[in-house]
N, C-alpha and C. Protein backbone atom coordinates (compact mmCIF):
# COMPACT_ATOMS: atom_id res chain seq x y z
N UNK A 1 0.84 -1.19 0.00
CA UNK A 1 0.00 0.00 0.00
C UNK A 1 0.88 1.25 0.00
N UNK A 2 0.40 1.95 -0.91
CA UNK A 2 0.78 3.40 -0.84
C UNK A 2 1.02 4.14 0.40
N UNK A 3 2.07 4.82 0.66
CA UNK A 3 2.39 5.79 2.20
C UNK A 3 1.75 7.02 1.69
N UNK A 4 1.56 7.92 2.28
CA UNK A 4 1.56 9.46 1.99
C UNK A 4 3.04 9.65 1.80
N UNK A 5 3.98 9.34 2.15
CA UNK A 5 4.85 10.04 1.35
C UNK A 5 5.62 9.49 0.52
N UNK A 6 5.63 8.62 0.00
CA UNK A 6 5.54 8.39 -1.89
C UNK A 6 4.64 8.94 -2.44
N UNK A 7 3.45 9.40 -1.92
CA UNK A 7 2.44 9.87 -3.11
C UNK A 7 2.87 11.73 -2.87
N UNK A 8 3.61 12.07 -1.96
CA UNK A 8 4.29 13.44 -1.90
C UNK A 8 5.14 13.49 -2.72
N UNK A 9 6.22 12.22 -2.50
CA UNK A 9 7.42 12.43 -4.06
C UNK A 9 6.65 12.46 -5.33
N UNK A 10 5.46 11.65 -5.44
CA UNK A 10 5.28 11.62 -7.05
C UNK A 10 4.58 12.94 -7.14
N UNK A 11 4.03 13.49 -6.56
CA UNK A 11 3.03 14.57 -6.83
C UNK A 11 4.04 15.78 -7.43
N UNK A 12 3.68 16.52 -8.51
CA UNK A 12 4.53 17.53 -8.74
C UNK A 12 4.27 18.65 -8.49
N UNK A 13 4.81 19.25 -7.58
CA UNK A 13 3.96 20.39 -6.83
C UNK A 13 3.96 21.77 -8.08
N UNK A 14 5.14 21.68 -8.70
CA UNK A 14 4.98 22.66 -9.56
C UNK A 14 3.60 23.08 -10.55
N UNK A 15 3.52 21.65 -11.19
CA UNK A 15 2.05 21.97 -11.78
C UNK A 15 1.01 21.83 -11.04
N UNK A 16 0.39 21.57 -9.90
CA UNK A 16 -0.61 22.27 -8.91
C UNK A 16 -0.53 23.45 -9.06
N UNK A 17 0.62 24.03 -9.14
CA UNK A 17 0.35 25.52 -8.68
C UNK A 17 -0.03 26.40 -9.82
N UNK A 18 0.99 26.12 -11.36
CA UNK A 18 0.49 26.68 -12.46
C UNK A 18 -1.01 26.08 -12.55
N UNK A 19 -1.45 24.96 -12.60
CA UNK A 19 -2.95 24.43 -12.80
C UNK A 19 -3.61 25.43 -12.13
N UNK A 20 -3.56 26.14 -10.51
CA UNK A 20 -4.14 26.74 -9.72
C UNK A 20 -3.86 28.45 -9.80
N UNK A 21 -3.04 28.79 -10.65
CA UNK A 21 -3.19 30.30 -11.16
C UNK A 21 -3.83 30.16 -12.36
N UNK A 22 -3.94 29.14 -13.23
CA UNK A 22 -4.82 29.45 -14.83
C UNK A 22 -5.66 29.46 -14.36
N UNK A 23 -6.40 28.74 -13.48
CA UNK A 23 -7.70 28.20 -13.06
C UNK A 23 -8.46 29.84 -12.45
N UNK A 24 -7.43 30.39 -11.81
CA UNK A 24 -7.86 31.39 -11.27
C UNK A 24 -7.87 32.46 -12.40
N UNK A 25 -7.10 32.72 -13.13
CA UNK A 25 -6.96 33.81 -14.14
C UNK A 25 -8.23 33.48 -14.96
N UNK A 26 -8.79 32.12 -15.06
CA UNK A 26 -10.12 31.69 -15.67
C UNK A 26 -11.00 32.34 -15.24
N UNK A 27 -11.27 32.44 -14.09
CA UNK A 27 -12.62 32.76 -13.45
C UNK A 27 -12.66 34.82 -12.97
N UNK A 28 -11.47 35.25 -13.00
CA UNK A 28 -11.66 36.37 -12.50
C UNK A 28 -12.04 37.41 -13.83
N UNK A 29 -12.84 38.73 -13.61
CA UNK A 29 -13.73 39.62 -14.54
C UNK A 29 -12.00 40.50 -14.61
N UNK A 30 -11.29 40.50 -16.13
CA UNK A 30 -10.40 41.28 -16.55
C UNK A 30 -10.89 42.52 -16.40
N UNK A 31 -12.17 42.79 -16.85
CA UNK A 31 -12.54 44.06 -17.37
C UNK A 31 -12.67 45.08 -15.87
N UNK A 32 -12.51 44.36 -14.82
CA UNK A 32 -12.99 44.81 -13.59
C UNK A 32 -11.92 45.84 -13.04
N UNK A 33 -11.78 46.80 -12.55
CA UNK A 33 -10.38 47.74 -12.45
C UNK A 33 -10.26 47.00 -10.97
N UNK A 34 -8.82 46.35 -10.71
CA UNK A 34 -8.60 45.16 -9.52
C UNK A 34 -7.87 47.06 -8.68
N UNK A 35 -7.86 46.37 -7.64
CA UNK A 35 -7.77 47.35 -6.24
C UNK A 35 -6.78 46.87 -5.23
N UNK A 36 -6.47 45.14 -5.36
CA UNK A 36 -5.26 45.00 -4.73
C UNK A 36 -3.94 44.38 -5.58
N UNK A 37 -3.14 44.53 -5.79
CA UNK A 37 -2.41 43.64 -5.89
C UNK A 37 -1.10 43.43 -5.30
N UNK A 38 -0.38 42.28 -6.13
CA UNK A 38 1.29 42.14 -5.06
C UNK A 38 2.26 42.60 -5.81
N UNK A 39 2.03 42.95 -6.63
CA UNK A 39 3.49 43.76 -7.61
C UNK A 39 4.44 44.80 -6.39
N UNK A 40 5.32 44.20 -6.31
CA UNK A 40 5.95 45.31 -5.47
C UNK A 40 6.43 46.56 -5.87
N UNK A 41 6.27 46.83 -7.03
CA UNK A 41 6.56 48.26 -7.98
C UNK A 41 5.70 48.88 -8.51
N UNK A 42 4.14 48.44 -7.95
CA UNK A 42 3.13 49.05 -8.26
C UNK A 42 2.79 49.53 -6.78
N UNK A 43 3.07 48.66 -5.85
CA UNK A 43 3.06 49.39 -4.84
C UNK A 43 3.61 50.15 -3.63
N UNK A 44 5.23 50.38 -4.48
CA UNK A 44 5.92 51.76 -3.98
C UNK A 44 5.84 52.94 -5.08
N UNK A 45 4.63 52.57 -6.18
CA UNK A 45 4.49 53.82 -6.81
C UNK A 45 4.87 53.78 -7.96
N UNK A 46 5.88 52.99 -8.39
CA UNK A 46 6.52 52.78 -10.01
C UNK A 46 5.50 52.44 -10.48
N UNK A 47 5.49 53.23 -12.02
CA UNK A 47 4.39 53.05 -13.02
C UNK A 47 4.76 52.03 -13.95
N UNK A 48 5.82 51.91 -13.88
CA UNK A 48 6.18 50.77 -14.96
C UNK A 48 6.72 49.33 -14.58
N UNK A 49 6.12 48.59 -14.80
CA UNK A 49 6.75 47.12 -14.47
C UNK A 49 6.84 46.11 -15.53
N UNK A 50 7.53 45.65 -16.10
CA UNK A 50 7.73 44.26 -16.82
C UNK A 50 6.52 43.41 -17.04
N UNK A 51 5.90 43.48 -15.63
CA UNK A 51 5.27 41.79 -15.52
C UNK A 51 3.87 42.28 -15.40
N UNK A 52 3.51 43.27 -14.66
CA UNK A 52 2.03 44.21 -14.18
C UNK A 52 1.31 43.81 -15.91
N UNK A 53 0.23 43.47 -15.54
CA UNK A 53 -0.61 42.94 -16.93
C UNK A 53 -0.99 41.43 -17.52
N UNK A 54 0.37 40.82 -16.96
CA UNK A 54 0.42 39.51 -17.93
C UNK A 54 -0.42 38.56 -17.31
N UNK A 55 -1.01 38.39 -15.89
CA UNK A 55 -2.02 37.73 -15.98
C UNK A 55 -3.71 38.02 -16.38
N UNK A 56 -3.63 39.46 -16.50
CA UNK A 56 -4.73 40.08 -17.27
C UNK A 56 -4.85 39.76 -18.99
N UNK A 57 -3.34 39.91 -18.95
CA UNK A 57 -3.94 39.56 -20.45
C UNK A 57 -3.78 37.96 -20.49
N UNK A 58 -3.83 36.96 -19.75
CA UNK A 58 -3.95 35.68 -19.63
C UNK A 58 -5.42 35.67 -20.11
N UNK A 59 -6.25 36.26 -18.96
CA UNK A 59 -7.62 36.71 -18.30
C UNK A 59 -8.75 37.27 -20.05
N UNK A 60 -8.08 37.75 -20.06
CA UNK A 60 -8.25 38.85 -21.25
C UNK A 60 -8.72 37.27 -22.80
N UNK A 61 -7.34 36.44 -22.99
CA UNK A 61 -6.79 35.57 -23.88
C UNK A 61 -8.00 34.77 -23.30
N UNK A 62 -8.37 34.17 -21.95
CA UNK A 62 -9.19 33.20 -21.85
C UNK A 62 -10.94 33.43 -22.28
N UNK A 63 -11.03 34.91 -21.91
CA UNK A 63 -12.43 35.36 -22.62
C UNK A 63 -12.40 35.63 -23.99
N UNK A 64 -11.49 34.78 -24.71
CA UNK A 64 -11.51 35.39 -26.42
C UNK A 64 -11.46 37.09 -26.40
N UNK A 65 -10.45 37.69 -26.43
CA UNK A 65 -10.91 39.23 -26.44
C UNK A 65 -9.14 39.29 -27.04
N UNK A 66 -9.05 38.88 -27.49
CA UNK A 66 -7.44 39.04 -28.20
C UNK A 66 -7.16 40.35 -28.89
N UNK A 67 -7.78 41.49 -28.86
CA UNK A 67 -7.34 43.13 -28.99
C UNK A 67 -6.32 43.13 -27.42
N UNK A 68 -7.55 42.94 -26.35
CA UNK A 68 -6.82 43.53 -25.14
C UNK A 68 -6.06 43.15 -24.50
N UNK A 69 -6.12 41.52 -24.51
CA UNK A 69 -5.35 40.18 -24.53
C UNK A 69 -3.67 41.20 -24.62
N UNK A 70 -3.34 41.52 -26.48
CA UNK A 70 -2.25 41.93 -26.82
C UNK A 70 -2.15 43.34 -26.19
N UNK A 71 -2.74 43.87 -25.73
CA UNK A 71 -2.93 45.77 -25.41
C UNK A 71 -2.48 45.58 -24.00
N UNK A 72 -3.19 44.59 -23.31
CA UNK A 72 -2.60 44.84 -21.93
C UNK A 72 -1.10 43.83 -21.85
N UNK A 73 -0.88 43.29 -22.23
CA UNK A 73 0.54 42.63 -21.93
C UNK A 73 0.89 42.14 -23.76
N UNK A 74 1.68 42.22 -24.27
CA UNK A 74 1.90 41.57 -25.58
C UNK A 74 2.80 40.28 -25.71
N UNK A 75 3.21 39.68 -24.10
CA UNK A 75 3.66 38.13 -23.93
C UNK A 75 2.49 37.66 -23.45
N UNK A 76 1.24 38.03 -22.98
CA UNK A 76 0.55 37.59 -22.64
C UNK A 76 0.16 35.97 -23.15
N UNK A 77 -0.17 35.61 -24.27
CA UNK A 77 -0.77 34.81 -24.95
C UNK A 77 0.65 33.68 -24.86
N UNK A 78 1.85 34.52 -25.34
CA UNK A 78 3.17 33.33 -25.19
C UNK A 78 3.23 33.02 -24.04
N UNK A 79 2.62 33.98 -22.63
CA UNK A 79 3.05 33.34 -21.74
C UNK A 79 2.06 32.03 -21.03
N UNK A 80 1.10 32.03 -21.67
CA UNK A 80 0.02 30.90 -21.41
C UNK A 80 0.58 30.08 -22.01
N UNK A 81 0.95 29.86 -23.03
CA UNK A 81 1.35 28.73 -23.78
C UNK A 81 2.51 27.96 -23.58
N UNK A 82 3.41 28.96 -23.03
CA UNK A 82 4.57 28.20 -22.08
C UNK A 82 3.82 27.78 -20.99
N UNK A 83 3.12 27.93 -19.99
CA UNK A 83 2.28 27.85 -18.73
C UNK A 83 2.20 26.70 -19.34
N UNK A 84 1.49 26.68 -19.72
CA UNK A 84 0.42 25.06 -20.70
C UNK A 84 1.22 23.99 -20.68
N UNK A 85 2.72 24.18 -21.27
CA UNK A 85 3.67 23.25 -22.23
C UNK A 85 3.97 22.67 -20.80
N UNK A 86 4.43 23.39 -19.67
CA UNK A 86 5.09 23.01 -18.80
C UNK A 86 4.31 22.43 -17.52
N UNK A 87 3.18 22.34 -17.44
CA UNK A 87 2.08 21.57 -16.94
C UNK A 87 1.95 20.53 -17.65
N UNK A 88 1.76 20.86 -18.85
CA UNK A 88 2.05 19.15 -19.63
C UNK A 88 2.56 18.25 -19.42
N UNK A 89 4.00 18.93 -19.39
CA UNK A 89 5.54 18.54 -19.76
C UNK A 89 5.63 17.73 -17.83
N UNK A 90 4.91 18.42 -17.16
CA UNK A 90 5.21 17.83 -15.60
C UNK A 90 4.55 16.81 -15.49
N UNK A 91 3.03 17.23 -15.84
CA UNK A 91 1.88 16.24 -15.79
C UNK A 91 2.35 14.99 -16.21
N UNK A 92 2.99 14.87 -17.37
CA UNK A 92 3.62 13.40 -17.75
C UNK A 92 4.73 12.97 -16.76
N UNK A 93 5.88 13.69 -16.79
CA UNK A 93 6.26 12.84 -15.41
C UNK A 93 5.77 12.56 -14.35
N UNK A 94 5.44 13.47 -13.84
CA UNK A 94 4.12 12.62 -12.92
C UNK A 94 3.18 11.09 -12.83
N UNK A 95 2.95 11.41 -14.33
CA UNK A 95 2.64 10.00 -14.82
C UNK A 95 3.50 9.27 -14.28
N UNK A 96 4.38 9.30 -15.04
CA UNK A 96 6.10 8.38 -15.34
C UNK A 96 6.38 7.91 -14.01
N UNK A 97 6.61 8.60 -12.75
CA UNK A 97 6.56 8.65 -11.57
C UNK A 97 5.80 7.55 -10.85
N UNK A 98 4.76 7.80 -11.21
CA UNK A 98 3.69 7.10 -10.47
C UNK A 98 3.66 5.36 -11.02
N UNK A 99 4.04 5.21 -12.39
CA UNK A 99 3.78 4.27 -13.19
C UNK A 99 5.38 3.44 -12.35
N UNK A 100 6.47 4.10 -12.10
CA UNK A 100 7.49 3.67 -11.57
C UNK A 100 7.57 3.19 -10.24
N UNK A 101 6.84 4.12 -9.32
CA UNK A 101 6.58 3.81 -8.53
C UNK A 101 5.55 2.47 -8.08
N UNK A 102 4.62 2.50 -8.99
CA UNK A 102 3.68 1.55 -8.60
C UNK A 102 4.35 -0.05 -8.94
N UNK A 103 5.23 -0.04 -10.14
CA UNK A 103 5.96 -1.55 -10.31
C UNK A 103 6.94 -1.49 -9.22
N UNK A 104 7.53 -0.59 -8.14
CA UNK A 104 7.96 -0.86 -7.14
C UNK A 104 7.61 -1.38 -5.87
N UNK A 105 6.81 -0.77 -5.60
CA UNK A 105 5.21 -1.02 -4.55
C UNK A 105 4.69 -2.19 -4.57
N UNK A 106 4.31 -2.50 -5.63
CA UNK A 106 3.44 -4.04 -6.19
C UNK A 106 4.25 -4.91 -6.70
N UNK A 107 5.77 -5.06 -7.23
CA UNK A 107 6.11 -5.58 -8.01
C UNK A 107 6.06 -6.10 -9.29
């Protein structure tokens, strides 16, 4: 029988977490003017940041709206698609993992 912690090694915590920001960038209203966030250069006042946008225009990309999608961040769309590849790319080892693990376990 399975321990909890072999099923901690196989689990890949990395893609939980990307799975659990798309999921969220899914469900939240882009169009909504947001009031908090954690950018730390938005909130000592810098107007300009690198990154400020790119899960909006995730947000933006997931409601089909691909004007604002590109207007508010223009990696936006590449950066989902790397997101994607690399949830994939884990999700299968994970597999791999588990499939290894289990001919160890059971023989």
């Amino acid at each position: 029988m399975a321990t909890i912690r072999s099923i901690i090694k196989i689990i890949e915590w990395e893609a939980i977490f990307w799975t659990a920001g798309l999921i969220y960038l899914f469900f939240i209203n882009p169009y909504q003017v947001q009031h908090f966030t954690l950018c730390p250069f938005h909130n000592l006042g810098i107007t300009f940041c690198p990154g400020c946008g790119l899960g909006r225009s995730i947000s933006f990309f997931y409601h089909a709206d691909f004007f604002h999608s590109l207007r508010t961040h223009p990696l936006g769309i590449a950066a989902f698609i790397l997101i994607s590849f690399r949830i994939f790319k884990l999700s299968k080892n994970m597999i791999k993992n588990f499939n290894n693990n289990k001919e160890v376990m059971y023989g």
